[in-house]
Every structure is written in structure tokens, then in C-alpha cells.
Protein backbone atom coordinates (compact mmCIF):
# COMPACT_ATOMS: atom_id res chain seq x y z
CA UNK A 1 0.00 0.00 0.00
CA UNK A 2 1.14 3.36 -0.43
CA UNK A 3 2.61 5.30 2.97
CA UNK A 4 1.10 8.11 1.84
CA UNK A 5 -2.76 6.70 1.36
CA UNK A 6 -2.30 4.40 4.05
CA UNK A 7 -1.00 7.29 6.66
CA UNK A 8 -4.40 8.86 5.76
CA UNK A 9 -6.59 5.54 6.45
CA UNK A 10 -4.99 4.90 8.61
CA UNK A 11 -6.04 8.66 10.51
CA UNK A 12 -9.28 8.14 9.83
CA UNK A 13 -9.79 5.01 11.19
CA UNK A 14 -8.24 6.11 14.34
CA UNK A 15 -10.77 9.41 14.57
CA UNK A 16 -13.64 7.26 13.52
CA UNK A 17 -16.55 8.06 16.67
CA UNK A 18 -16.97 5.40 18.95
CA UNK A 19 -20.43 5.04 20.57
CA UNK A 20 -19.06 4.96 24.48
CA UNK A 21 -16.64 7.94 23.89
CA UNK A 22 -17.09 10.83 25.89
CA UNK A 23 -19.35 14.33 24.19
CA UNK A 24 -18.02 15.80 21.31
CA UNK A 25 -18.08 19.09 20.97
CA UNK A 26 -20.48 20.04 17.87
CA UNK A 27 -18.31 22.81 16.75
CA UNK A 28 -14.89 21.29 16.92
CA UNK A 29 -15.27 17.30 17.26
CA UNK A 30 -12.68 16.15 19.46
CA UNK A 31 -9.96 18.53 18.82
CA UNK A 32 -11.10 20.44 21.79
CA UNK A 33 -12.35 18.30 24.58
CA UNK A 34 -15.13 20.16 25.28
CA UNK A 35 -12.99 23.48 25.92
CA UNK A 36 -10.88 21.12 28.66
CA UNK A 37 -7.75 21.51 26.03
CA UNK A 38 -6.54 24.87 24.00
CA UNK A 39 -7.29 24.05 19.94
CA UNK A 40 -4.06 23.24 18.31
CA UNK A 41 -2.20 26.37 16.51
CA UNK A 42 -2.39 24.86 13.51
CA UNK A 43 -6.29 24.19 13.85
CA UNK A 44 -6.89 27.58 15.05
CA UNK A 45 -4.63 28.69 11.69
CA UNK A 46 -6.25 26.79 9.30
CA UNK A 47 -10.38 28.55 10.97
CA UNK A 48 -8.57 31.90 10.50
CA UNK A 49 -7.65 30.83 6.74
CA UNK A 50 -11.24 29.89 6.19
CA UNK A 51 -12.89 32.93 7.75
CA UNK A 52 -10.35 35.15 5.54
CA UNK A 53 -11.23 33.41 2.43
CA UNK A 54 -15.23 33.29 3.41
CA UNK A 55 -16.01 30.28 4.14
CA UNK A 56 -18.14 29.24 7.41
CA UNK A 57 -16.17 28.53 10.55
CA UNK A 58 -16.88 27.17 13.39
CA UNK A 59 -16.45 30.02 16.85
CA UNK A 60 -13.30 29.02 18.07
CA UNK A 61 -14.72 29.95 21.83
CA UNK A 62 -17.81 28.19 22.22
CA UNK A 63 -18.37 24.52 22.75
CA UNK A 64 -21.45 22.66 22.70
CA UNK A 65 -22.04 18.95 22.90
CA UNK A 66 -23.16 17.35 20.00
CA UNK A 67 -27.14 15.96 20.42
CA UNK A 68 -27.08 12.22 19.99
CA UNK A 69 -29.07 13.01 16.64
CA UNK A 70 -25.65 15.52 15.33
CA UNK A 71 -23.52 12.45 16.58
CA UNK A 72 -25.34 9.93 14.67
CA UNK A 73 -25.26 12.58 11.64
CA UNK A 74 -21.37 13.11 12.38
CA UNK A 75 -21.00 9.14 12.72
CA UNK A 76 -22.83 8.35 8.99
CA UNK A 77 -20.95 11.38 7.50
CA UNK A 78 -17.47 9.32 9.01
CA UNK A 79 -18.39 6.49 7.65
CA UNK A 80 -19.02 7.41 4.39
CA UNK A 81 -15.67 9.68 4.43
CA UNK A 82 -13.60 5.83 5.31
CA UNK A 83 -15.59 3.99 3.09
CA UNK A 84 -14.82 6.11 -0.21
CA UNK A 85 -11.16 6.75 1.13
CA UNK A 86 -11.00 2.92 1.86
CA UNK A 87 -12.21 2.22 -2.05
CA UNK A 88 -9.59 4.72 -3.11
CA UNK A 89 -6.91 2.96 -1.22
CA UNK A 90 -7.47 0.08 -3.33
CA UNK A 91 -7.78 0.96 -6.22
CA UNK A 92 -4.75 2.76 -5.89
CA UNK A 93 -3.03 -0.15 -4.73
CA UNK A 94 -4.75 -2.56 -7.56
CA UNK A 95 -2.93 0.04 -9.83
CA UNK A 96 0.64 -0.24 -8.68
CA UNK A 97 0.56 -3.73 -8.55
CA UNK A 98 -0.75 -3.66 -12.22
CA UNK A 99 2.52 -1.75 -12.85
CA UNK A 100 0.80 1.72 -13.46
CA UNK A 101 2.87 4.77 -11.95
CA UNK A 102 1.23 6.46 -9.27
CA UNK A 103 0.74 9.66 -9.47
């Protein structure tokens, strides 16, 4: 497999929501834990990018807990996300076996 597309499956499957973890925060998943932990410089970089170029953002100081209805939305959203990533991961590696460069 390539490092490359299996570094990213490999990320995803390891973010994937687990039904006993503890509440997500609906504006910022896990990468804030529920305002417990400062967001990540690069996270907080890469809102401020968005907001410049006009995009929606979430508020970087609020946190709410996702309703069990966003987390089954967030959940189906995942797992749609893995599956296509998954099916891209092998067809990319059916490709380099057939002997056609990657690119």
C-alpha cells in the first residue's frame, strides 16, 4: 500500500466516533475536549484561513455537545468519508501492482 494513502486511512480510522466515547463538541469534534484543552495552533490557523477566504467557521470559543441526533449525523458522514477513502486505497493499490505509476 502506499505510505502516503495508508497514513491517511490509517487517521481516519483512528478518529472514527466510537459510541461509548465521551461528548463531542459540535463545533470542533474532538480537537477540543469540550474546551478542557486549547485548539491546536495549527487548527486555530487553518479557521482563521477559512474565515479570511469566506467560508463558514466554526467560533473558536464556544463549545457545545453534539445531540445524539448531530452524533449519529457526524458518525454516517465518518463512515461514508472511510468507506470512499477505503475504495480509493485500493484501487490505488490494484494500480501499482498492475505496474501503473502512481501519481
Amino acid at each position: 500500500m502506499n505510505r502516503r494513502l495508508g497514513a491517511r486511512l490509517a487517521r481516519l480510522e483512528e478518529a472514527a466516533p466510537k459510541p461509548a466515547d465521551t461528548p463531542m463538541c459540535a463545533h470542533h469534534r474532538d480537537a477540543c475536549a469540550m474546551g478542557a484543552e486549547p485548539l491546536s495552533d495549527l487548527y486555530v490557523l487553518i479557521v482563521e484561513a477559512r474565515q479570511r477566504a469566506g467560508l463558514p467557521v466554526p467560533p473558536l470559543d464556544e463549545h457545545r455537545p453534539m445531540t445524539p441526533a448531530e452524533r449519529a449525523q457526524d458518525a454516517a458522514e465518518f463512515a461514508e468519508l472511510l468507506a470512499e477513502t477505503q475504495a480509493r486505497v485500493a484501487a490505488e493499490e490494484v494500480a501499482l501492482k498492475a505496474g501503473v505509476p502512481w501519481t
